[in-house]
Every structure is written in C-alpha cells, then in structure tokens.
N, C-alpha and C. Protein backbone atom coordinates (compact mmCIF):
# COMPACT_ATOMS: atom_id res chain seq x y z
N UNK A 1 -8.98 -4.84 9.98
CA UNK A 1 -8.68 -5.14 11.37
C UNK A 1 -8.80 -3.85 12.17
N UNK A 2 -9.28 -3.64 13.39
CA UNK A 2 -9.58 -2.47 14.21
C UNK A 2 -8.59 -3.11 14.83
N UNK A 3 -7.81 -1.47 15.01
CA UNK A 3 -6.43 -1.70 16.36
C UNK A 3 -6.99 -0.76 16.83
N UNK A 4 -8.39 -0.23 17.61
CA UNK A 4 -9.17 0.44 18.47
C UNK A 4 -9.03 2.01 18.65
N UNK A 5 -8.44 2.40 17.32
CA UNK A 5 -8.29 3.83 16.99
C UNK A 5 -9.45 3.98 15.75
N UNK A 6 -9.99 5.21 15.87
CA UNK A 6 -11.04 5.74 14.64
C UNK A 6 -10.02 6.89 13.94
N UNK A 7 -9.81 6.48 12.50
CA UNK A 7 -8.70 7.21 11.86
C UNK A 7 -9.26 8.36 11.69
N UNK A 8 -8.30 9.65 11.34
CA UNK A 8 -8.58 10.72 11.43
C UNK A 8 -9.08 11.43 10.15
N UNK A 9 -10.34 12.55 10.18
CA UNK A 9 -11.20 12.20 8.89
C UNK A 9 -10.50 12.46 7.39
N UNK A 10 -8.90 12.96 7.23
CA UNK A 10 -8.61 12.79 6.06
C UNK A 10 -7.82 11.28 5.92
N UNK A 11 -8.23 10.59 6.10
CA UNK A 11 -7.85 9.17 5.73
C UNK A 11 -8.95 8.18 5.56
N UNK A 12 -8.53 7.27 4.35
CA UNK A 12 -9.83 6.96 3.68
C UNK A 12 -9.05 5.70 3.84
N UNK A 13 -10.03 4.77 4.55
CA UNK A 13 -9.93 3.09 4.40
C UNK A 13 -10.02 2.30 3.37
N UNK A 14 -9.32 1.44 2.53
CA UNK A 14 -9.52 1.15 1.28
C UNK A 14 -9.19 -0.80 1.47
N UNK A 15 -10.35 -1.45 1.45
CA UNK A 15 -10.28 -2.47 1.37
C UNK A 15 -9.75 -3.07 -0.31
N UNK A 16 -8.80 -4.39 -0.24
CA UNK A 16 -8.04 -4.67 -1.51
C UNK A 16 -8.38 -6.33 -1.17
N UNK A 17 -8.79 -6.95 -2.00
CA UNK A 17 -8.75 -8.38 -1.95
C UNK A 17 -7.43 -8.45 -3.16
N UNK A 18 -6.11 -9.42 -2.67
CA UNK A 18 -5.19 -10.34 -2.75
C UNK A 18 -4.32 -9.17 -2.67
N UNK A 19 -3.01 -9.86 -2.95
CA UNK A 19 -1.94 -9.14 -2.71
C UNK A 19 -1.90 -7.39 -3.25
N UNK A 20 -0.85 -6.71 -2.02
CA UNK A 20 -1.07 -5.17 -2.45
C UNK A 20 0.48 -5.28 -2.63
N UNK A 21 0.33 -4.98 -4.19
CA UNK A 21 1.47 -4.76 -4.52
C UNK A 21 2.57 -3.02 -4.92
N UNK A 22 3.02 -2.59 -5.27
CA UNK A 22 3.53 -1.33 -5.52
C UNK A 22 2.85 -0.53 -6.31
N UNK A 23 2.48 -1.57 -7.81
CA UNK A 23 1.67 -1.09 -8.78
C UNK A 23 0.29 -1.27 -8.57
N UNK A 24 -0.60 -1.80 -7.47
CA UNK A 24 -1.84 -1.52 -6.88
C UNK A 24 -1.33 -0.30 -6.07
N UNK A 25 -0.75 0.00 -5.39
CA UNK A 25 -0.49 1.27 -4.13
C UNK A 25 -0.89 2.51 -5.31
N UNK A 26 0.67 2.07 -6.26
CA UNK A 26 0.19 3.41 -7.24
C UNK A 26 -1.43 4.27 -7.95
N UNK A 27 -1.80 2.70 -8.39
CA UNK A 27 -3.18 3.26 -9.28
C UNK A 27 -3.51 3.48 -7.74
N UNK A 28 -4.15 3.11 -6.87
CA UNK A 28 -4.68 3.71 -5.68
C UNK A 28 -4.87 4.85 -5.40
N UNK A 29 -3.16 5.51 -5.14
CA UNK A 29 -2.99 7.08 -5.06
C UNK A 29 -3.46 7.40 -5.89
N UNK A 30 -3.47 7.35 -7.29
CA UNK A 30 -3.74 8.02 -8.66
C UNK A 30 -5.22 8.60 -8.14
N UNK A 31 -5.49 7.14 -8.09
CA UNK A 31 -7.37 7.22 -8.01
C UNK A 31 -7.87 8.26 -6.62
N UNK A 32 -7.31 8.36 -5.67
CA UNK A 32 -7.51 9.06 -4.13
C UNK A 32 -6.85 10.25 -4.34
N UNK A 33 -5.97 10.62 -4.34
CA UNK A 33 -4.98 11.78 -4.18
C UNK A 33 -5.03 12.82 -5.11
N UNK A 34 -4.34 14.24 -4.52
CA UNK A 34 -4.16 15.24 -5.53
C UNK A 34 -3.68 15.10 -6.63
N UNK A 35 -3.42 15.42 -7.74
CA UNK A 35 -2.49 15.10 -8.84
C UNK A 35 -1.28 15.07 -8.23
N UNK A 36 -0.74 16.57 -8.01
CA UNK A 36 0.54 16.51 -7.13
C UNK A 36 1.20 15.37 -6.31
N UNK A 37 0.08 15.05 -5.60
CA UNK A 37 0.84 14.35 -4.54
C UNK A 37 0.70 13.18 -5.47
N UNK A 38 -0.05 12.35 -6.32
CA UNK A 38 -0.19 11.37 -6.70
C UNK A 38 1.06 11.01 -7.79
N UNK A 39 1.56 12.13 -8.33
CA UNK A 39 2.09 12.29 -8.77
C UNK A 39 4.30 11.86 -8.31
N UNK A 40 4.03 12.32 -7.31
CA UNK A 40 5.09 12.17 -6.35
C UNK A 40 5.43 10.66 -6.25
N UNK A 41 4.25 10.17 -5.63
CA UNK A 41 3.94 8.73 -5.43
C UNK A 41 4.42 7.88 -6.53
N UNK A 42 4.05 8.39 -7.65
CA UNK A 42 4.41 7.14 -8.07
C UNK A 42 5.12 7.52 -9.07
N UNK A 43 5.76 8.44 -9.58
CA UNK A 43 6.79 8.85 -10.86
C UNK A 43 8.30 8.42 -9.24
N UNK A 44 8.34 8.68 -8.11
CA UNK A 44 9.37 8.25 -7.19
C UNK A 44 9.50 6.85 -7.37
N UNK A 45 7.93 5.73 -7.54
CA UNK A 45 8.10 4.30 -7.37
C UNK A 45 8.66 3.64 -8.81
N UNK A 46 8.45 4.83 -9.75
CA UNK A 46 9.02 4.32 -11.15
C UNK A 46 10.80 4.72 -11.15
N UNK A 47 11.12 6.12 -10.56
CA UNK A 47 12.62 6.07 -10.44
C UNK A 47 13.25 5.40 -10.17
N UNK A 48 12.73 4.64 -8.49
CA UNK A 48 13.29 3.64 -7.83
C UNK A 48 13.37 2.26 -8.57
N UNK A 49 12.78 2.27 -9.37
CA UNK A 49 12.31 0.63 -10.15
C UNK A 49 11.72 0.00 -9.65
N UNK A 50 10.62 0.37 -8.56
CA UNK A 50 9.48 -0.45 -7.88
C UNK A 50 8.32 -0.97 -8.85
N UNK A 51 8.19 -0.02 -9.81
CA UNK A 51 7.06 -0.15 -10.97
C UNK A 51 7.59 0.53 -12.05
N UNK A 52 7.34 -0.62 -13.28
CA UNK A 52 8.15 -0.45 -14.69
C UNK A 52 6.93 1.10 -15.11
N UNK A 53 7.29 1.81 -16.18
CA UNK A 53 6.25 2.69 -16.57
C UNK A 53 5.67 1.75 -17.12
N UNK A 54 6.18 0.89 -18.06
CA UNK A 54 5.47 0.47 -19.26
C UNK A 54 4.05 -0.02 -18.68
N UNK A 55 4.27 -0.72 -17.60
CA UNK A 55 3.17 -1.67 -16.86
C UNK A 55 2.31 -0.87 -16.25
N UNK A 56 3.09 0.34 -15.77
CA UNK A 56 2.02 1.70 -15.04
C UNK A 56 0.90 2.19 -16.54
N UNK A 57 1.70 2.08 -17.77
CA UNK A 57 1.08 3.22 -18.57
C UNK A 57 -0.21 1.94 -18.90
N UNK A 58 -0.17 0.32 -19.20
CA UNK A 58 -0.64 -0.52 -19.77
C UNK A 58 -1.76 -0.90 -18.29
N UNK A 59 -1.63 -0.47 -17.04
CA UNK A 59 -3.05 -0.31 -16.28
C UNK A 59 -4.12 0.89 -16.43
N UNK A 60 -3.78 1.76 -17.44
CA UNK A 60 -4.54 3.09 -16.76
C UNK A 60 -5.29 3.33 -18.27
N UNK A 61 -5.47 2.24 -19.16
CA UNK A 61 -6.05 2.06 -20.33
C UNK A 61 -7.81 2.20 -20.67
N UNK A 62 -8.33 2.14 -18.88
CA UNK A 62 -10.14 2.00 -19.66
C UNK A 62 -9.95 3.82 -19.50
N UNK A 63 -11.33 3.61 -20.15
CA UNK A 63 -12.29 5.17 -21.10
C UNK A 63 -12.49 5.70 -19.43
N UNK A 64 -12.39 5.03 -18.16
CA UNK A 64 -12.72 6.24 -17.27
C UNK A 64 -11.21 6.50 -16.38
N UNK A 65 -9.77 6.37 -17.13
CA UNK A 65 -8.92 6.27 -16.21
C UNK A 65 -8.08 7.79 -17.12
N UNK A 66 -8.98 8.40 -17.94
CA UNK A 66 -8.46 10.00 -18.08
C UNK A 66 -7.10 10.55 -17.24
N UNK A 67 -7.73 10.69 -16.01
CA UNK A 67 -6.79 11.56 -15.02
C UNK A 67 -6.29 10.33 -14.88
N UNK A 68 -5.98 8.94 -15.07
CA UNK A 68 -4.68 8.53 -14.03
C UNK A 68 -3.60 8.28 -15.32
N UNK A 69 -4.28 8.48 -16.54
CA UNK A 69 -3.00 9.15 -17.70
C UNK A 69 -2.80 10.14 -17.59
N UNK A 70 -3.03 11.00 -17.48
CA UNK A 70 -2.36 12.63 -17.11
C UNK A 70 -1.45 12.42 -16.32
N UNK A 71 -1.90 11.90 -15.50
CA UNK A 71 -0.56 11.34 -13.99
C UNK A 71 0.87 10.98 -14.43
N UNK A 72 0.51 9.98 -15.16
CA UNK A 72 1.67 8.62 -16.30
C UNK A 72 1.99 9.44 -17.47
N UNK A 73 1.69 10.60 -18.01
CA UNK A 73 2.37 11.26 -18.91
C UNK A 73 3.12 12.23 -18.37
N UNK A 74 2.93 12.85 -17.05
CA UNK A 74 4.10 13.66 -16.57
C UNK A 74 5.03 13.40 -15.72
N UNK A 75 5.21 11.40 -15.84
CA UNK A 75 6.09 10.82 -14.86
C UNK A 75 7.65 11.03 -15.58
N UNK A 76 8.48 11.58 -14.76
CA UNK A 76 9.60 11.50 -15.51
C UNK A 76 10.38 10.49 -15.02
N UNK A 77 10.94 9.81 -15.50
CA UNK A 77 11.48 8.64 -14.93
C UNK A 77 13.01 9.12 -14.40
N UNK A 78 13.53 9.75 -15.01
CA UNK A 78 14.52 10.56 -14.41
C UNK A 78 14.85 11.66 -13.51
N UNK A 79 13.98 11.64 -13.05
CA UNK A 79 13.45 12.78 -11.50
C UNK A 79 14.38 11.76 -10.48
N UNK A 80 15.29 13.27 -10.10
CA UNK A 80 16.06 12.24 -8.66
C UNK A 80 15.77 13.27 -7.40
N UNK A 81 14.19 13.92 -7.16
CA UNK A 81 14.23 14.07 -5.84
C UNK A 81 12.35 14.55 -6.06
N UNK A 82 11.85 14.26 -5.44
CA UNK A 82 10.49 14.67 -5.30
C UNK A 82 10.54 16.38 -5.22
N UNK A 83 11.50 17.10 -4.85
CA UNK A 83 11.32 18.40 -4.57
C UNK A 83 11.98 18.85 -6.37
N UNK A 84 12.25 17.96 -6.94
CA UNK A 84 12.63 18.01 -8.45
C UNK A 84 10.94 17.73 -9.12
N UNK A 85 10.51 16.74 -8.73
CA UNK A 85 8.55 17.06 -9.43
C UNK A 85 8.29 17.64 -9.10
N UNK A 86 7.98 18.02 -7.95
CA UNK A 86 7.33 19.45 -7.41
C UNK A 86 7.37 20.98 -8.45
N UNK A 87 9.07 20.76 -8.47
CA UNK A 87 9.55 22.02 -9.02
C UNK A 87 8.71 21.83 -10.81
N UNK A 88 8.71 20.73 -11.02
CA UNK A 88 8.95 20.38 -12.84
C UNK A 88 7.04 20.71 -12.88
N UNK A 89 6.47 20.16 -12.27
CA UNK A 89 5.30 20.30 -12.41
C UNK A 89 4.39 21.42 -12.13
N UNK A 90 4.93 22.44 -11.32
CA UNK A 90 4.48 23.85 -11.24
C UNK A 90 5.10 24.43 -12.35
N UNK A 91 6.29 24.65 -13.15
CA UNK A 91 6.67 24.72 -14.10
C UNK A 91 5.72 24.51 -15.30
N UNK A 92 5.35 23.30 -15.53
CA UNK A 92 4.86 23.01 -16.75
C UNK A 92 3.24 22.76 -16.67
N UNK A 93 2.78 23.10 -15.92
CA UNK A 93 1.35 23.96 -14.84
C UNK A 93 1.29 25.13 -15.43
N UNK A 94 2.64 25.94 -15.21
CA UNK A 94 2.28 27.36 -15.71
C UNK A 94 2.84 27.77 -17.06
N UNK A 95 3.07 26.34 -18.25
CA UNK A 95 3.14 26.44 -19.71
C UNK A 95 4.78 26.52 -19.71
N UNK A 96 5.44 26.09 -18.98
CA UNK A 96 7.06 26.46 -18.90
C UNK A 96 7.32 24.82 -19.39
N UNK A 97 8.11 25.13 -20.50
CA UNK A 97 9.19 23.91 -21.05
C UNK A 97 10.22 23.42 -20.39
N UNK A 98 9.98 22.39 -19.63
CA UNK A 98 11.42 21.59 -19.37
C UNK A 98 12.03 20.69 -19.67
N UNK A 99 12.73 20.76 -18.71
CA UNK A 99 13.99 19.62 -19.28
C UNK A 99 14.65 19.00 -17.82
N UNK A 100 14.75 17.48 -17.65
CA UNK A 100 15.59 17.21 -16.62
C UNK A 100 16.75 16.53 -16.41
N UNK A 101 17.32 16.79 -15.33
CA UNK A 101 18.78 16.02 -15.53
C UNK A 101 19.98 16.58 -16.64
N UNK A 102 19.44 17.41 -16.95
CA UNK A 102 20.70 18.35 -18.47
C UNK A 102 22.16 17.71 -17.89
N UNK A 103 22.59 17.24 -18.81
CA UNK A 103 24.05 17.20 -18.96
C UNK A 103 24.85 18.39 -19.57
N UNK A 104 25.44 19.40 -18.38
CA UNK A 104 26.16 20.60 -19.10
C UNK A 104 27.96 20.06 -19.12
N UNK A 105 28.30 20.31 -19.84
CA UNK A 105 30.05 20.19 -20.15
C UNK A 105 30.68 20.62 -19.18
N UNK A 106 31.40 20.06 -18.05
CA UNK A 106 31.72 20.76 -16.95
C UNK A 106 31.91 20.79 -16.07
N UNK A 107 30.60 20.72 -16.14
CA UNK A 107 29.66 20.88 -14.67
C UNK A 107 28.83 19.36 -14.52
N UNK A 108 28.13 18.65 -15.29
CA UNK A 108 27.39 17.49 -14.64
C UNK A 108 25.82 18.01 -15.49
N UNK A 109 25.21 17.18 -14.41
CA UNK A 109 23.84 17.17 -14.58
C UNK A 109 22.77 18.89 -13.76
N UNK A 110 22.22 19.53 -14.41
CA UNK A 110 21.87 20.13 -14.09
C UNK A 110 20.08 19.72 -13.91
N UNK A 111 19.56 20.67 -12.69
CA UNK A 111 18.34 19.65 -11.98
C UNK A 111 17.22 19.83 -13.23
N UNK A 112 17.06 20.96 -13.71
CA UNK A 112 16.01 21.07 -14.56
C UNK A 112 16.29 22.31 -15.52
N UNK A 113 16.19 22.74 -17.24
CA UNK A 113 16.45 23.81 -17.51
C UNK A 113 15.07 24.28 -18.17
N UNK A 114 14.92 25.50 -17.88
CA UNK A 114 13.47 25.51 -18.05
C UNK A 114 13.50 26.56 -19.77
N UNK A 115 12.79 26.11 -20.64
CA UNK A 115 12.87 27.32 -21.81
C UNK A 115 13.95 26.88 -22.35
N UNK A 116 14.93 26.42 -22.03
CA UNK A 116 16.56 26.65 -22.94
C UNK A 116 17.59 27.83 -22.19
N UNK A 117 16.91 28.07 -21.52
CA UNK A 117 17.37 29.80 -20.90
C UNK A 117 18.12 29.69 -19.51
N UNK A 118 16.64 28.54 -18.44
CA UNK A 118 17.21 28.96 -17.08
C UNK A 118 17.97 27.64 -16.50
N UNK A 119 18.79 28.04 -15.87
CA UNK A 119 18.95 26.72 -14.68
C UNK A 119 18.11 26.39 -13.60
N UNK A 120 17.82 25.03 -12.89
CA UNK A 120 17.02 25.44 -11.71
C UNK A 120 18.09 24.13 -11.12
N UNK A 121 18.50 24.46 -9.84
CA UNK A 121 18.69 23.48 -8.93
C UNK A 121 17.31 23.43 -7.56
N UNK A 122 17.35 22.14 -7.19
CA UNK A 122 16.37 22.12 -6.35
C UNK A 122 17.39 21.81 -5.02
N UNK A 123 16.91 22.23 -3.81
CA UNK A 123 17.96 22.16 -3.22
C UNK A 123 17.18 22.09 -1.64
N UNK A 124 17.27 20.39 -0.97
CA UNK A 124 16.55 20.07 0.18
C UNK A 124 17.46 20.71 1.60
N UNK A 125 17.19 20.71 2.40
CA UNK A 125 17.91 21.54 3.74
C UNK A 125 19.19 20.80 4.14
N UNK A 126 18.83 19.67 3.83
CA UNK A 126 20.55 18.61 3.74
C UNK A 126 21.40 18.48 2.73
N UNK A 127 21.25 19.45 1.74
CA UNK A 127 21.89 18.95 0.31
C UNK A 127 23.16 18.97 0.66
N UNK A 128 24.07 19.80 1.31
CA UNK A 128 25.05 19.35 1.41
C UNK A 128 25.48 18.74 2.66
N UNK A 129 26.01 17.81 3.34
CA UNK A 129 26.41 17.12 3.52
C UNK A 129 27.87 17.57 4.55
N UNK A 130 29.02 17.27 3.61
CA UNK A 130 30.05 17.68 4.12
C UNK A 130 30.64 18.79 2.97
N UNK A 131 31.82 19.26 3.52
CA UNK A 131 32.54 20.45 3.35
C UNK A 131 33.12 20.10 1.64
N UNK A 132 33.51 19.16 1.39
CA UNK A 132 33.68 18.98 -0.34
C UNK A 132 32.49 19.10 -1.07
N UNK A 133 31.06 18.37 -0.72
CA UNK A 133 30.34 18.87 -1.86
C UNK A 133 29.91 20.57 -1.92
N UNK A 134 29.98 20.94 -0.66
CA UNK A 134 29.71 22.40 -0.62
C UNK A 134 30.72 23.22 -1.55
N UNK A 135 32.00 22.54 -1.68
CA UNK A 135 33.27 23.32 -2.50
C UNK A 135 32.71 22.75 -4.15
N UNK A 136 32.31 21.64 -4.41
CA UNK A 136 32.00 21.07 -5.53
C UNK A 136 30.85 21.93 -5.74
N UNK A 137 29.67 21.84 -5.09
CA UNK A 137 28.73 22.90 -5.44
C UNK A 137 28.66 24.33 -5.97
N UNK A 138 29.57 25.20 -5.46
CA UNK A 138 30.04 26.55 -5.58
C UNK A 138 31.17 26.24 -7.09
N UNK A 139 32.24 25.17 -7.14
CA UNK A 139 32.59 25.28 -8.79
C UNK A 139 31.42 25.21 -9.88
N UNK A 140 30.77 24.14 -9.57
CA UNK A 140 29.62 24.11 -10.71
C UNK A 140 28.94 25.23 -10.77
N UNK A 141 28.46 26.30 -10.15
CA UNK A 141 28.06 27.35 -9.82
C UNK A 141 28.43 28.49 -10.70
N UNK A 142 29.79 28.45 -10.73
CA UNK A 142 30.55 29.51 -11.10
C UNK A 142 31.06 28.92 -13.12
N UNK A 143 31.17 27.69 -12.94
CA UNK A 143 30.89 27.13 -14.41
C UNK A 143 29.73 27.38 -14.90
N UNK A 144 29.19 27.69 -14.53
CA UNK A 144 27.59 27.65 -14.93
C UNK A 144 28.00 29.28 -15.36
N UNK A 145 27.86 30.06 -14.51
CA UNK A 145 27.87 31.55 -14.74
C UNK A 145 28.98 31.78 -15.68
N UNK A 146 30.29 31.18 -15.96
CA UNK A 146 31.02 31.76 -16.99
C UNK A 146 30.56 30.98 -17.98
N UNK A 147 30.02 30.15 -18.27
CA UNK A 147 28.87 29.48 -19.18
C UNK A 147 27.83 30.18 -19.90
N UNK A 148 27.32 31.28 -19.14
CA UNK A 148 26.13 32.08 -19.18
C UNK A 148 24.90 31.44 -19.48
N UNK A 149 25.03 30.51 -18.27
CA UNK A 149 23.63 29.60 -18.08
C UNK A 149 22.98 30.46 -16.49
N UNK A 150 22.14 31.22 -16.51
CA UNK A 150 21.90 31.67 -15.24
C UNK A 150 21.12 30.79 -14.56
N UNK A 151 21.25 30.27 -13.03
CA UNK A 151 20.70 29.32 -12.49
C UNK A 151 20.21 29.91 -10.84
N UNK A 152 18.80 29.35 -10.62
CA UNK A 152 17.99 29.64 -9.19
C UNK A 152 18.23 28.37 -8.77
N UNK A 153 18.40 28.41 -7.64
CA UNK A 153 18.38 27.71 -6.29
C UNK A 153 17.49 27.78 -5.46
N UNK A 154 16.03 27.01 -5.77
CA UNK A 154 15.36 26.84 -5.19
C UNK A 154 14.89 26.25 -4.00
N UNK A 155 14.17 26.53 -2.51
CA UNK A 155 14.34 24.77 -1.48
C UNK A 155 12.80 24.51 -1.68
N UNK A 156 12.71 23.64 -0.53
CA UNK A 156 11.06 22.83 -0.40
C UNK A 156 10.31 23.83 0.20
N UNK A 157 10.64 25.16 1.14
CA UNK A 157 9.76 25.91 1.30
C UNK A 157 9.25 26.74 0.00
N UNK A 158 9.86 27.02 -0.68
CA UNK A 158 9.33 27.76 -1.45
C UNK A 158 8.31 27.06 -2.43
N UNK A 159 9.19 25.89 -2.80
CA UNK A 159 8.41 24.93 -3.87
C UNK A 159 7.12 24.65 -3.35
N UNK A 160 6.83 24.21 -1.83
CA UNK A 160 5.46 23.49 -1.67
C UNK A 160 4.98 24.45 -0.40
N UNK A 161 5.37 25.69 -0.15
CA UNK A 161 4.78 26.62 0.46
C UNK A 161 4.42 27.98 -0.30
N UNK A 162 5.17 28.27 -1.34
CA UNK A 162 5.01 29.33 -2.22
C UNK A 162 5.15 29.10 -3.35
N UNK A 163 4.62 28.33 -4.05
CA UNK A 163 4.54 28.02 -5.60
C UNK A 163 4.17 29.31 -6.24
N UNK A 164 3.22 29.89 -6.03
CA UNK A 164 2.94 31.04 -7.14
C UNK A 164 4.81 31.88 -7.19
N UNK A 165 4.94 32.24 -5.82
CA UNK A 165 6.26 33.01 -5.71
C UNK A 165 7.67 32.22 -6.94
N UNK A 166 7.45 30.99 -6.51
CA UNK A 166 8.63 30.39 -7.63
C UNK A 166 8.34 30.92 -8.99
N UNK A 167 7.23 30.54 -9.16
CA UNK A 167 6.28 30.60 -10.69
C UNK A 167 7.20 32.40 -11.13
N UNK A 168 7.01 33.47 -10.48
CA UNK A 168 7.09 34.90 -10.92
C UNK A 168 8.50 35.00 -10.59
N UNK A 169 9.24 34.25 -9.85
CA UNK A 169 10.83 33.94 -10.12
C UNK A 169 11.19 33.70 -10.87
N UNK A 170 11.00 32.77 -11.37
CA UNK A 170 11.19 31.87 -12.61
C UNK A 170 10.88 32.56 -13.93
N UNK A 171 9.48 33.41 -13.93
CA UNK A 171 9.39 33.69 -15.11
C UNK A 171 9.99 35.42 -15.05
N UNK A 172 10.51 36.14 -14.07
CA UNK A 172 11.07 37.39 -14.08
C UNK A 172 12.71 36.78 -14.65
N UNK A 173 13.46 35.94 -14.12
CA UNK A 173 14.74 35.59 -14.51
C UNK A 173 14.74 34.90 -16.37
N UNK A 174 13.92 34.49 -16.70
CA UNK A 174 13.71 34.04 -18.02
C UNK A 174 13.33 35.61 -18.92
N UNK A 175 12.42 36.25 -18.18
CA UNK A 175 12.42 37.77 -19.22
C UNK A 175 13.70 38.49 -18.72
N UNK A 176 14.50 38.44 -18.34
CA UNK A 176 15.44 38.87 -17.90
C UNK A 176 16.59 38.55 -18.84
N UNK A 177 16.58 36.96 -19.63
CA UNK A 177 17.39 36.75 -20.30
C UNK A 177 16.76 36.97 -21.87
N UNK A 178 15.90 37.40 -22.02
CA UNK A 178 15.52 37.55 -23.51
C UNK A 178 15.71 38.40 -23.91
N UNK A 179 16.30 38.43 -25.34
CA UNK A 179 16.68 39.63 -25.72
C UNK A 179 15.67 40.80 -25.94
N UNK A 180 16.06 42.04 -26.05
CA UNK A 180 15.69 43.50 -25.64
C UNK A 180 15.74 44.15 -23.90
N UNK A 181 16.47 43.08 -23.24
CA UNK A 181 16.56 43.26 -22.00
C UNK A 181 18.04 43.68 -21.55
C-alpha cells in the first residue's frame, strides 16, 4: 500500500503473503540485518516468549540458512536487557567466556561473569529508578567486593558507541586478576 511517502534508502520493503507472525518477523531480521542487531531482535522475542527457541532453531534447518544458525546459537534465552546482548556478544566476539544471570550468594543475579573472574553489570540511564534500589544497588556492590568478585559497570554508550573501549576494559581488569599480578 503507498501512504505517498518514498521510504528512506536504508529501508527495504519486504512483501509476505499470509499472516506475519513473530517467528516470520524474526527469520526476516535474521535474513536482512546485522548479526548484532538481528540478534537483539530476536534472542529479546525468545525472552519475552513471543517465539519458542525450539521452533526458531527447527526454521533455520536448510544448507543455505548457515548465518541464521549462528544467530540461534548465541540466543540466550535468559538475557534480561538488550544492552545485556550487546555486552555478551562483543565479549564472546573477542573469545571471552560467559556466563549470564550468575546467581551469587547474597547478592542475586549477577548480569554476566566473564572468564570466572569478572563481574559485568550492564547498566541503562534509568536503571535506577527510586532511592531504595539505588541503596540496594550499592549493598550488592560492596557484597560483591568483600566477595572478591571484581565487577564493571558498564552503560549503552559505551557498549554500542565504544565497543573496542569495553573490549580493553574488560580484558585489562581480567589480567589484573590473574595471578602474577
């Protein structure tokens, strides 16, 4: 249908005969989009329970859908913030082992631990809220450190404006904890 605008040239028109469902949107992105972003797309629509994996992993089965398994093998289903893939996938981009959601004794769920070594919280410009989680935030903080779990606090500028910079954060605080240091 023309609503008498000519879209702007990074947007690509994609005709779909019958219903567009969540798990058509997904393979879509897969098929159009960066990894990254495609990535976002639809490991978020599997958190939410919009699309089961099982059914994501059981579309992306022919010999030319390579890259949209790469996609479906680094969906974590337990990712609770897109600026949490972001973080996990530059991570394990640059050969770094993670882990998400850690349950530490204590303290709760920690956002991602990278190696065994680091903490990472990801942390959007609204994370806190009101004046208790900011007090809740700062105990876990300090559990963490008499823990001797050292943890970065990362936001979305850094993650999706300076990725290399996280990357040499991340890996200066990890040689930092290995021994001979």
């Amino acid at each position: 249908m023309n609503h008498g605008r000519a879209l702007d040239a990074r947007f690509r028109v994609h005709r779909s005969e019958g219903l567009l469902t969540p798990l058509r949107i997904c393979l879509q992105a897969m098929r159009c989009l960066p990894e990254l972003d495609a990535l976002c797309i639809v490991e978020s629509a599997v958190a939410l329970g919009h699309v089961p994996l099982a059914r994501l992993k059981d579309s992306v089965g022919g010999r030319r859908d390579g890259a949209l398994r790469r996609i479906v093998e680094l969906i974590d289903p337990h990712s609770q913030s897109v600026l949490e893939t972001v973080a996990r996938y530059h991570l394990r981009s640059a050969g770094l082992s993670t882990q998400s959601q850690v349950y530490i004794r204590g303290v709760g769920r920690l956002d991602l631990y990278v190696d065994g070594i680091l903490g990472i919280e990801v942390d959007g410009r609204q994370h806190h809220s009101d004046h208790r989680e900011f007090e809740e935030d700062r105990r876990r903080w300090n559990v963490l450190t008499m823990q001797g779990v050292p943890v970065l606090r990362v936001t979305h500028a850094l993650l999706t404006r300076e990725p290399d910079q996280f990357l040499a954060l991340v890996r200066a605080a990890i040689a930092s904890r290995r021994p001979g240091h």
